[in-house]
Protein backbone atom coordinates (compact mmCIF):
# COMPACT_ATOMS: atom_id res chain seq x y z
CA UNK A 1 -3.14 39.63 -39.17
CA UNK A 2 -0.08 37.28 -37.82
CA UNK A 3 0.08 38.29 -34.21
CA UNK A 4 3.32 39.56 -32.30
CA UNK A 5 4.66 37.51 -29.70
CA UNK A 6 5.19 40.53 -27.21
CA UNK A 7 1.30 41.88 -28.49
CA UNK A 8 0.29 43.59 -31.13
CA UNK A 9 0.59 42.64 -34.77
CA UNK A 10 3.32 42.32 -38.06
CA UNK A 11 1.87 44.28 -40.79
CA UNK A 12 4.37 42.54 -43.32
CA UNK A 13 6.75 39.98 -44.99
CA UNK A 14 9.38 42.45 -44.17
CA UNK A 15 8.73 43.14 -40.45
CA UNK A 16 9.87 39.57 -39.56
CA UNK A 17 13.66 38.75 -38.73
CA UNK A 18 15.49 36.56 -40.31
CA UNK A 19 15.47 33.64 -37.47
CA UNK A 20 11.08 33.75 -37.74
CA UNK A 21 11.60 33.52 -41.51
CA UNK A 22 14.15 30.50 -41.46
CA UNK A 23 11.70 28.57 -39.00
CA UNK A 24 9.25 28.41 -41.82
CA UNK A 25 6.31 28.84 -39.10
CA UNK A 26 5.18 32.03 -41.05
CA UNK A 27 4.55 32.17 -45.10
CA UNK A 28 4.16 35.29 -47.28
CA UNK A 29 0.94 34.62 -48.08
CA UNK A 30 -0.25 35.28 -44.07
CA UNK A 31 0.00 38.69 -45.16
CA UNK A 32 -2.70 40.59 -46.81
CA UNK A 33 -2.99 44.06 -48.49
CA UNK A 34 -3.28 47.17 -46.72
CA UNK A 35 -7.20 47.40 -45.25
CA UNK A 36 -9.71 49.88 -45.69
CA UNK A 37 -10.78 51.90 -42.33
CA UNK A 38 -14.06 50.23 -42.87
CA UNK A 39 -12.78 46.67 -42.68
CA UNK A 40 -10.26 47.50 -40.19
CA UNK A 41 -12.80 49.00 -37.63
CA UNK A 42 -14.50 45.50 -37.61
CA UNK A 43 -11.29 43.49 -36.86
CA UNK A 44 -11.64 43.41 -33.19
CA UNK A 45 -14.59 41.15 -33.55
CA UNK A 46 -12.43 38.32 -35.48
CA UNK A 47 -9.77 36.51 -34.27
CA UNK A 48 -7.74 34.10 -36.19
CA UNK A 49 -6.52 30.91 -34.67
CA UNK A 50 -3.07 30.17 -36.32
CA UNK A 51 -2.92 26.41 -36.89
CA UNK A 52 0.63 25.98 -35.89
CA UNK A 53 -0.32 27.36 -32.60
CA UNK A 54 -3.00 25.33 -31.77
CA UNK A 55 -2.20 21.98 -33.38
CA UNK A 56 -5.31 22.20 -35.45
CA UNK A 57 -6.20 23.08 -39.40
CA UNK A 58 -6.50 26.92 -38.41
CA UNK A 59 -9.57 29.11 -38.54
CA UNK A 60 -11.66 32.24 -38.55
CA UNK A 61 -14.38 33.30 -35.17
CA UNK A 62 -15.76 36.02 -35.79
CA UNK A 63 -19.53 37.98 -33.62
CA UNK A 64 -22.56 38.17 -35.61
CA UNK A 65 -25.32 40.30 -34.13
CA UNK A 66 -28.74 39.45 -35.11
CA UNK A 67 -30.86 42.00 -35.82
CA UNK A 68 -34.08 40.32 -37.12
CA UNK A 69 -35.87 36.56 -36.66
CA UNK A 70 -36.25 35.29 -39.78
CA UNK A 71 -39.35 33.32 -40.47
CA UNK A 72 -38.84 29.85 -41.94
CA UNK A 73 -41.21 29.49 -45.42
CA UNK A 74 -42.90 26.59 -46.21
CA UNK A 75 -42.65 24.68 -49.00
CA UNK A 76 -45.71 25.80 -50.63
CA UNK A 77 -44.42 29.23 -49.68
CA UNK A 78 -41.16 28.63 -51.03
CA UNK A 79 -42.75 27.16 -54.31
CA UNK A 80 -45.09 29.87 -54.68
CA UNK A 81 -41.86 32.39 -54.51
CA UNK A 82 -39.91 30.22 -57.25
CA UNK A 83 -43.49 30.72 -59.72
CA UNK A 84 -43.12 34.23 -59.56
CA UNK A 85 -39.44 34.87 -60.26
């Protein structure tokens, strides 16, 4: 999603006015295909950093919730798993 100055969000290409175009801050390819209702009830958990904002190479955070502690396997475990499969 490329975020709105004012809040909120563009939704495409053809939402942006000419003078945000000519900049050349945003490209097409920012913009994605319209989302599923699955994938856009989990979008308030990511935020995307815009690189040209920050001064950095842009990126993704995003909350994982653990459910479960995994156990680490030894290697004799581990080897034991590769035999069988």
């Amino acid at each position: 999603l490329v975020p709105k100055a004012e809040g909120g969000y563009f939704s495409s290409w053809e939402e942006l006015d000419p003078a945000m175009k000519a900049k050349n801050t945003y490209r097409t390819t920012m913009f994605h295909e319209p989302l599923s209702d699955e994938v856009r009830a989990q979008l308030p958990r990511c935020r995307r950093f815009p690189p040209h904002l920050m001064d950095t190479g842009g990126f993704f955070v995003a909350v994982f919730v653990k459910h479960a502690h995994i156990t680490r396997l030894s290697r004799r475990e581990l080897y034991y798993q590769n035999q069988k499969a």
